[in-house]
Protein backbone atom coordinates (compact mmCIF):
# COMPACT_ATOMS: atom_id res chain seq x y z
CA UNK A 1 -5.69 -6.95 -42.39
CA UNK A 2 -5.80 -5.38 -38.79
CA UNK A 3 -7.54 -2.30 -37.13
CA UNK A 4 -4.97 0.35 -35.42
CA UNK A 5 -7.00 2.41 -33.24
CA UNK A 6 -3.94 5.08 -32.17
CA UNK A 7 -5.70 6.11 -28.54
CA UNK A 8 -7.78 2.98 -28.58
CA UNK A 9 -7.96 2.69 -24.66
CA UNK A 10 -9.33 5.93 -24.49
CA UNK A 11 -13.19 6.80 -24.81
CA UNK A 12 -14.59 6.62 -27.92
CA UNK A 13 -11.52 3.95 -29.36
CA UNK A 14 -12.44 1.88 -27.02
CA UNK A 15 -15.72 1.17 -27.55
CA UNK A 16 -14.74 0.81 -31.50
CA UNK A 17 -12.40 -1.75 -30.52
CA UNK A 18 -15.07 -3.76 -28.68
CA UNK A 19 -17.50 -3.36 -31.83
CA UNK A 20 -14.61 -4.73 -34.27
CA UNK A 21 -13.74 -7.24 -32.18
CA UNK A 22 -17.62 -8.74 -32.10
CA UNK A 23 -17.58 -8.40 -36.07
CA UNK A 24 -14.48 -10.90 -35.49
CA UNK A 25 -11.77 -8.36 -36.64
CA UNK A 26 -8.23 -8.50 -35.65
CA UNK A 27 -7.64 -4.86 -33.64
CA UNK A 28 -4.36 -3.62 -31.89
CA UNK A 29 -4.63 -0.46 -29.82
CA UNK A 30 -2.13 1.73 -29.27
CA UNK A 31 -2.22 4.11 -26.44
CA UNK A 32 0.62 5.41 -23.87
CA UNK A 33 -0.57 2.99 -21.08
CA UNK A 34 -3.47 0.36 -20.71
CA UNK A 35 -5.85 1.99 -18.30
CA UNK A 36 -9.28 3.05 -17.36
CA UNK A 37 -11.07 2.19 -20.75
CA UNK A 38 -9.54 -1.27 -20.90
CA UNK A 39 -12.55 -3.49 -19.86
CA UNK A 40 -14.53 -1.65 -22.64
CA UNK A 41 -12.22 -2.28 -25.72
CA UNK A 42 -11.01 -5.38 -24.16
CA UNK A 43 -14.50 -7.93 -23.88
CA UNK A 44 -13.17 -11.15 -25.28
CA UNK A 45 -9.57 -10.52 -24.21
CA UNK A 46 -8.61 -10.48 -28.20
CA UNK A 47 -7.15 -6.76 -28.10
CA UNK A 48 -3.38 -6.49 -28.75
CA UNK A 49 -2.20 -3.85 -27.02
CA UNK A 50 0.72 -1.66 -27.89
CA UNK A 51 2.13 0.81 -25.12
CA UNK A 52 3.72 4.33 -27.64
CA UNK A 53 3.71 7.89 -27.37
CA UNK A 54 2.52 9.25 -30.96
CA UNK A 55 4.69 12.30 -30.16
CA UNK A 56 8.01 9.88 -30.51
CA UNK A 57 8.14 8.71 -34.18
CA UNK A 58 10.99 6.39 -32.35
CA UNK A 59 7.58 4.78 -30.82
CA UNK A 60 5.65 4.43 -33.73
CA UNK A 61 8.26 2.96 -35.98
CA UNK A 62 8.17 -0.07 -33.43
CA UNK A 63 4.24 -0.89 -34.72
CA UNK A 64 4.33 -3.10 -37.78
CA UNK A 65 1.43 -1.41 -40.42
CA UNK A 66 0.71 -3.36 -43.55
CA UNK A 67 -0.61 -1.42 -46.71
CA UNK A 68 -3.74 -2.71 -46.29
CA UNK A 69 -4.30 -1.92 -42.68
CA UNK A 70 -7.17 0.42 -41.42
CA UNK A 71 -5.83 3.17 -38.98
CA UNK A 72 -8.16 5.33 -36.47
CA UNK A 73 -6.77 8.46 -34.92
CA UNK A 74 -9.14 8.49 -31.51
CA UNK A 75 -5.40 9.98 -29.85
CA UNK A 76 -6.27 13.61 -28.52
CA UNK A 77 -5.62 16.09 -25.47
CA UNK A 78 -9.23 17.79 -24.74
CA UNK A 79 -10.63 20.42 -22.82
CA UNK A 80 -10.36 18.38 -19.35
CA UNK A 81 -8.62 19.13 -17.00
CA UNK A 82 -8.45 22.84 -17.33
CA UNK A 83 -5.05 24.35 -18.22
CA UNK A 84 -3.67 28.01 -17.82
CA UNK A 85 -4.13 29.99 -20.98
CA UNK A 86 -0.07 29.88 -21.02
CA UNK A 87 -0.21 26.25 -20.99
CA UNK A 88 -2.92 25.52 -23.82
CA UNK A 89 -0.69 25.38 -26.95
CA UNK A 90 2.31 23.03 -25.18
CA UNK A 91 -0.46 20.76 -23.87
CA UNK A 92 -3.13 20.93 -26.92
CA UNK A 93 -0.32 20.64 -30.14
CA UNK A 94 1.98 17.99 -29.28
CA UNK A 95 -0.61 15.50 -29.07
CA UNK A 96 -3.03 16.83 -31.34
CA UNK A 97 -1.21 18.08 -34.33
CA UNK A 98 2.31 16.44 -33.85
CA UNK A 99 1.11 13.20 -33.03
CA UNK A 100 -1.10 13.20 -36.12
CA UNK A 101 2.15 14.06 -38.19
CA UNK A 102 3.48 11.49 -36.75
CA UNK A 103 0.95 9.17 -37.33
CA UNK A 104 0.76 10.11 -40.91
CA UNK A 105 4.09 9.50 -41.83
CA UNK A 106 4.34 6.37 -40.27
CA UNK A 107 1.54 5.03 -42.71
CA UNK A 108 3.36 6.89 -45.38
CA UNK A 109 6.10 4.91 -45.15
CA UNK A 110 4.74 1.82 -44.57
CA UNK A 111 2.16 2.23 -47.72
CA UNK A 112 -1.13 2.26 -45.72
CA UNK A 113 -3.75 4.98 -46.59
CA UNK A 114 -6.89 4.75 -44.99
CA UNK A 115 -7.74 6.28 -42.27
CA UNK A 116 -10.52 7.34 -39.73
CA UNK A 117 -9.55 10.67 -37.96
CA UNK A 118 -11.40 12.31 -35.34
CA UNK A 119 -11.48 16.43 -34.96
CA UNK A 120 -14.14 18.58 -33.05
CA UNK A 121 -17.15 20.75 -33.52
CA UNK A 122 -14.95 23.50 -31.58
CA UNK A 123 -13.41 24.46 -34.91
CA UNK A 124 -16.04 26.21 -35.86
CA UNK A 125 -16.35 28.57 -33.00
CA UNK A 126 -19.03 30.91 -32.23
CA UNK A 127 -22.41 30.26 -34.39
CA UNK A 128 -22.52 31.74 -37.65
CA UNK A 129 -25.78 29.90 -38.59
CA UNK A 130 -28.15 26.96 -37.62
CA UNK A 131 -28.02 24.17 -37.77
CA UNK A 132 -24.24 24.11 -39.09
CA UNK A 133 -23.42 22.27 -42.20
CA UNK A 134 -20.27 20.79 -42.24
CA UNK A 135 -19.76 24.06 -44.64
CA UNK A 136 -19.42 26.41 -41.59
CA UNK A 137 -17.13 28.71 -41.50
CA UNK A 138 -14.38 27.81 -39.12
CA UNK A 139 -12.91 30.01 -36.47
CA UNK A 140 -11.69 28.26 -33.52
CA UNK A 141 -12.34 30.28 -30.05
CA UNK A 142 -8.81 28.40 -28.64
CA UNK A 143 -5.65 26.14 -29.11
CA UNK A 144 -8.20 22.81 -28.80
CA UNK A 145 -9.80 23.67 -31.82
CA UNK A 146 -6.78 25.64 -33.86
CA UNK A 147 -4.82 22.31 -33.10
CA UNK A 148 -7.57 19.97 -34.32
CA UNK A 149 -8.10 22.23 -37.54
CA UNK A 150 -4.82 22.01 -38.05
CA UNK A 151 -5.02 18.19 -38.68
CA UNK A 152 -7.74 18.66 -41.43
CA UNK A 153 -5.50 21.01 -43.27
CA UNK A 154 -3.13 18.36 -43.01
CA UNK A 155 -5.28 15.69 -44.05
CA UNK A 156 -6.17 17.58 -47.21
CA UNK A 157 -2.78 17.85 -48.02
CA UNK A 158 -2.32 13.58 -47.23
CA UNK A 159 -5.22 12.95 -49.87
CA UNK A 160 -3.45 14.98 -52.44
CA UNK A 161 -0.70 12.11 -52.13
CA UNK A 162 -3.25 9.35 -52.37
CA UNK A 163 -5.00 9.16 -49.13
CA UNK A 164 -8.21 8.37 -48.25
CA UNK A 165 -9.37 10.26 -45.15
CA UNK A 166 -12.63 10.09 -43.44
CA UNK A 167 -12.95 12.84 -40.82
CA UNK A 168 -15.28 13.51 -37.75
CA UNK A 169 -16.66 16.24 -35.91
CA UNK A 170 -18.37 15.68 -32.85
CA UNK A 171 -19.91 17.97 -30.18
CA UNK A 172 -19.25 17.19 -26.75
CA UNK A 173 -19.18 12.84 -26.17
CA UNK A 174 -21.21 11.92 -23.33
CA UNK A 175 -22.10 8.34 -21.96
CA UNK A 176 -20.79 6.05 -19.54
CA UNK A 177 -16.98 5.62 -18.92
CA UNK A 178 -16.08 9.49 -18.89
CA UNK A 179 -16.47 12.57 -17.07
CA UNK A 180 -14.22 15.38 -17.56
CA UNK A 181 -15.87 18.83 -17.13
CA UNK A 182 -19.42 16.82 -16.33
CA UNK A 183 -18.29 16.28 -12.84
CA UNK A 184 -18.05 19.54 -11.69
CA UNK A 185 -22.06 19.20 -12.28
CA UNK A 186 -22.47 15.70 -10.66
CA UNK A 187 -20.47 17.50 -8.03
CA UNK A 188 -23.01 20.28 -7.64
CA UNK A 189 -26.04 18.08 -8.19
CA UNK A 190 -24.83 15.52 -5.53
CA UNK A 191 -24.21 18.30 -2.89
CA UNK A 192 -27.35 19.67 -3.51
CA UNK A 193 -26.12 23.10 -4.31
CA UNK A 194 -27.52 25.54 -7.00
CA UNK A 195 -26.28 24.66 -10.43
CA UNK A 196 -25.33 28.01 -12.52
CA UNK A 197 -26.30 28.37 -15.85
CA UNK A 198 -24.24 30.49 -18.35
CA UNK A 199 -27.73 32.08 -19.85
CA UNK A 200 -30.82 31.66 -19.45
CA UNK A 201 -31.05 27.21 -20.34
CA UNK A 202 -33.67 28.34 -22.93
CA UNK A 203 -31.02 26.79 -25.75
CA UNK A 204 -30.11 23.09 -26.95
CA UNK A 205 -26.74 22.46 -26.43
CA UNK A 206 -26.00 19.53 -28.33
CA UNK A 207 -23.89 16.53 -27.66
CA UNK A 208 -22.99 12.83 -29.34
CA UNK A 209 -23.04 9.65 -27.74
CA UNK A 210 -19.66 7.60 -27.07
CA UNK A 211 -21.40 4.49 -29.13
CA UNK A 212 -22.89 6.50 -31.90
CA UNK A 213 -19.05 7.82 -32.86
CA UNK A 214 -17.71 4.60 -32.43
CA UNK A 215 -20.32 3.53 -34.73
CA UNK A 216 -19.73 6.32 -37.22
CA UNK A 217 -16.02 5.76 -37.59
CA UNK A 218 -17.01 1.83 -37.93
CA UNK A 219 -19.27 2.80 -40.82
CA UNK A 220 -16.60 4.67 -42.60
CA UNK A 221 -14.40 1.93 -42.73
CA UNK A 222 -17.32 -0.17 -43.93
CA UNK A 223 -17.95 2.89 -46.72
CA UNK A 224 -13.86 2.49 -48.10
CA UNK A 225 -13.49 6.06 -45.94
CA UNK A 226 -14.69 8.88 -48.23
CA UNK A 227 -12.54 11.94 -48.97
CA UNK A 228 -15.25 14.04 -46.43
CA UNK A 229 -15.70 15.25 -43.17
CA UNK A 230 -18.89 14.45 -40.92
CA UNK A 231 -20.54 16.29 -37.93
CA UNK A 232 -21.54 14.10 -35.36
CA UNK A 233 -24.63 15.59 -33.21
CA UNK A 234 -27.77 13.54 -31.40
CA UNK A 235 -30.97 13.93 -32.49
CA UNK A 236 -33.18 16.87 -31.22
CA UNK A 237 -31.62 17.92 -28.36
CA UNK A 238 -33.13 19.51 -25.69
CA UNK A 239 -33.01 23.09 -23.97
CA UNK A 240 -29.73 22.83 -21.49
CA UNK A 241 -32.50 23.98 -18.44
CA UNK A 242 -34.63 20.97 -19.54
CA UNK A 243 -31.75 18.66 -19.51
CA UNK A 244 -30.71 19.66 -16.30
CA UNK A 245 -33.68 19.31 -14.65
CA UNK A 246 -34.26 16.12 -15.95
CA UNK A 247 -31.04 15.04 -14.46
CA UNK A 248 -31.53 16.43 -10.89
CA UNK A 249 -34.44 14.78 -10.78
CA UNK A 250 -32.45 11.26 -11.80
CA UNK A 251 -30.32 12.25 -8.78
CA UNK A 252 -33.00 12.80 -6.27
CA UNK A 253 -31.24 16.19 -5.83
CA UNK A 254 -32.51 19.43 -4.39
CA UNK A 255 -30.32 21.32 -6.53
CA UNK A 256 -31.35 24.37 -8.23
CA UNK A 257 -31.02 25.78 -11.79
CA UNK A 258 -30.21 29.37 -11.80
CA UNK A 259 -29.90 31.47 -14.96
CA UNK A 260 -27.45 33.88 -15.09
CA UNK A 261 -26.45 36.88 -17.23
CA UNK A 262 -24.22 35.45 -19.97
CA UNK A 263 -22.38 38.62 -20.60
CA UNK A 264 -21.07 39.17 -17.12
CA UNK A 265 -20.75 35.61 -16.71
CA UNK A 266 -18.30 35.64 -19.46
CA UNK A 267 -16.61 38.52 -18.58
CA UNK A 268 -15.75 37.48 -15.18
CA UNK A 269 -14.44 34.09 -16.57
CA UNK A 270 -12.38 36.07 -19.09
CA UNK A 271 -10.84 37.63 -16.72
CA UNK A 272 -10.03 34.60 -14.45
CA UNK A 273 -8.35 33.14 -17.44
CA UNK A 274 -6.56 36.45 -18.54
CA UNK A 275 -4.84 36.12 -15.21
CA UNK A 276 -4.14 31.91 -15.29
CA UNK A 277 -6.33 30.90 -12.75
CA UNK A 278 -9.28 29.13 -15.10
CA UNK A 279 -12.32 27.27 -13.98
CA UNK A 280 -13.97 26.49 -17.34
CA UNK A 281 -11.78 26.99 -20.85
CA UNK A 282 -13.22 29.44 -23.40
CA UNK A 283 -14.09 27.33 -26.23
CA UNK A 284 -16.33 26.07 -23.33
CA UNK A 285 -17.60 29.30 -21.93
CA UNK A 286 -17.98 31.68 -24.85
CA UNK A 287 -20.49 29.26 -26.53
CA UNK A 288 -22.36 28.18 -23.80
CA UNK A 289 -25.51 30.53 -24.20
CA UNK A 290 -25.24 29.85 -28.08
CA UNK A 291 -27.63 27.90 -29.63
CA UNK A 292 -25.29 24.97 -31.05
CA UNK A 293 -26.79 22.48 -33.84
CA UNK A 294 -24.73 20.67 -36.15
CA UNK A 295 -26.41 18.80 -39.24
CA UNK A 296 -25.62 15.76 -39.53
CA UNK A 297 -27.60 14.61 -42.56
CA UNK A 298 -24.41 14.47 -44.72
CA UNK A 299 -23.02 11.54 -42.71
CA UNK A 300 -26.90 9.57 -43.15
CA UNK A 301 -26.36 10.34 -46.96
CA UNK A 302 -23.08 9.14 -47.48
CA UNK A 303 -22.33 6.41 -44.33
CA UNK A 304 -26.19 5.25 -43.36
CA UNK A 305 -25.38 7.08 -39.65
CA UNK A 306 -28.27 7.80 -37.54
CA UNK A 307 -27.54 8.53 -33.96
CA UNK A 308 -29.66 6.32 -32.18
CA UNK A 309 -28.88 7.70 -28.31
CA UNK A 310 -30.57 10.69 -26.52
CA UNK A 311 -28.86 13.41 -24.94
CA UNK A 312 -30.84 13.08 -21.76
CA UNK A 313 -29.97 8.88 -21.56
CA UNK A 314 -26.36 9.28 -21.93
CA UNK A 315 -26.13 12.07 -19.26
CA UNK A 316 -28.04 9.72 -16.90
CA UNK A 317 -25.49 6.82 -17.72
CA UNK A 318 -22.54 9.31 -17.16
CA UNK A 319 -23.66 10.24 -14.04
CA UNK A 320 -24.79 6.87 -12.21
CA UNK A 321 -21.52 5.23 -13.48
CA UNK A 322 -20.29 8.04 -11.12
CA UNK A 323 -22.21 7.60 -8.38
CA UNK A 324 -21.36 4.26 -8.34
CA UNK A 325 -17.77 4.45 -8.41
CA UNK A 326 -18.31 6.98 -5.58
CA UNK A 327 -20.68 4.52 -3.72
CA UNK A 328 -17.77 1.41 -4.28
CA UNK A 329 -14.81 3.52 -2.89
CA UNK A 330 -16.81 4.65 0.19
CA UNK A 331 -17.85 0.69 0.49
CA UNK A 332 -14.18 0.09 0.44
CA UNK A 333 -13.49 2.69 2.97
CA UNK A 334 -16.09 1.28 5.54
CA UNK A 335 -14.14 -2.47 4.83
CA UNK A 336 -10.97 -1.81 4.50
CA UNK A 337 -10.82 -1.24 8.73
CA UNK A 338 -12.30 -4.24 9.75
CA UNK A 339 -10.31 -6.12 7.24
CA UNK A 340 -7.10 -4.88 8.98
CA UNK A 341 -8.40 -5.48 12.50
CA UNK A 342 -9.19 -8.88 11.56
């Protein structure tokens, strides 16, 4: 038997890669290229890697899957970089929807039927009620989250034909090893300039550590992947202005919070993204001033998952992994001169 995480150099796949391949497990990750992530999912150099595109069935017909083979589905477009709102559903449903299609089928036809798929939060939209059971009524804000509920429709229609399908949704993933729309704020904080607040920081905004999903979607496989779907959200999180302020103090910034009126605020980036010129996507905006919770006591009842990282510590990790890399290419700048001369 052997692990196919479909996106498995990418954030959270590869840090489930690493964790199979320390419980001795034969993994092969599948992802366009080998890049960034590689030294995460990659620790004992035991990862076979296979380079496909998920939206070319061509590609995925040249990966051998055995019936009893366990399949993840970490492969996803998100909400960084920023797209036009023309753009969204080209660049969101290929990937998101197609790809899992694809993905699908090819276990189909190879007799494999467990699998570990990974959604969003963002399906749900604007807040309904708190915290949110995995219950919620869904009503995804843009093409991100319509895509990604797509593939649970689609997954309930797999486990009518004998499928077992274990399926996640997380809030934001935070912790070392990825940015995205995070360093627009190291940005700020770094520059010492005044960091905006959509509100007034008075509410949690959730988010999930990279190594408590990779742990969740290992404990499904270890639970024979229920028939469910899971949020996955940290453990009391704090209000955004407190976790801010935490973090410019980490930075030794003189940065500023400054609350703002979320109505206008929205308004204004409404309108930047009615006429394609976005700084922040909507299913990020709209919800920003919402207070965001998502229960997660159905996934300690049925998998044993307890998140086990704070908020605030995984923010901290994203951002000095940042400075450093900042700190090593300037070191390389200063070098690279005298290296030449001599």
């Amino acid at each position: 038997m052997k692990h196919i995480i479909y996106g498995g150099d990418g954030f959270v796949g590869s840090h489930l890669a690493g964790m199979l391949i320390n419980e001795g497990k034969r993994v092969v990750v599948a992802d366009i290229v080998k890049g960034d992530h590689a030294h995460y999912c990659d620790p004992k150099n035991a990862v076979e890697f296979v380079a496909l595109d998920i939206t070319k069935p061509e590609d995925l017909a040249n990966l051998e899957i055995a019936p009893e083979d366990v399949v993840y589905n970490m492969s996803a477009m998100m909400l960084s970089p920023i797209v036009t709102r023309a753009e969204r559903h080209d660049f969101f449903w290929p990937v998101n929807y197609h790809g899992t299609v694809n993905i699908l089928n090819a276990m189909e036809k190879s007799g494999a039927c467990n699998l570990v798929h990974f959604t969003t939060d963002m399906i749900y939209g604007h807040t309904v009620f708190n915290p949110m059971t995995e219950d919620h009524p869904v009503a995804p804000i843009g093409e991100y989250g319509a895509s990604k509920l797509a593939t649970e429709h689609l997954a309930d229609d797999y486990r009518k034909r004998g499928f077992n399908i274990s399926i996640f949704r997380p809030r934001l993933i935070i912790g070392p090893g990825r940015l995205g729309i995070l360093e627009k704020l190291f940005k700020l904080i770094d520059h010492n300039l005044p960091v905006p607040m959509i509100g007034s920081g008075n509410n949690p905004y959730q988010f999930i550590s990279v190594f408590d999903c990779a742990e969740a979607a290992r404990l499904a496989w270890k639970a024979g992947f229920p028939n469910e779907a899971y949020n996955l959200g940290s453990n009391n999180p704090p209000p955004v202005k407190r976790l801010l302020g935490d973090l410019i103090k980490e930075a030794n910034s003189w940065s500023i919070l400054v609350p703002t009126p979320a109505p206008l605020v929205k308004f204004a980036l409404n309108t930047l993204d009615w006429i394609n010129t976005p700084i922040m996507d909507p299913e990020q905006y709209m919800i920003a001033d919402e207070t965001c919770i998502l229960d997660c006591s159905k996934g300690k009842r049925d998998l044993g998952w307890i998140p086990k990282h704070r908020d605030e510590d995984m923010l901290k990790a994203a951002y000095r992994e940042y400075r450093a890399k900042i700190d090593a290419g300037k070191s390389s700048t200063t070098i690279a001169p005298t290296a030449e001369a001599t």
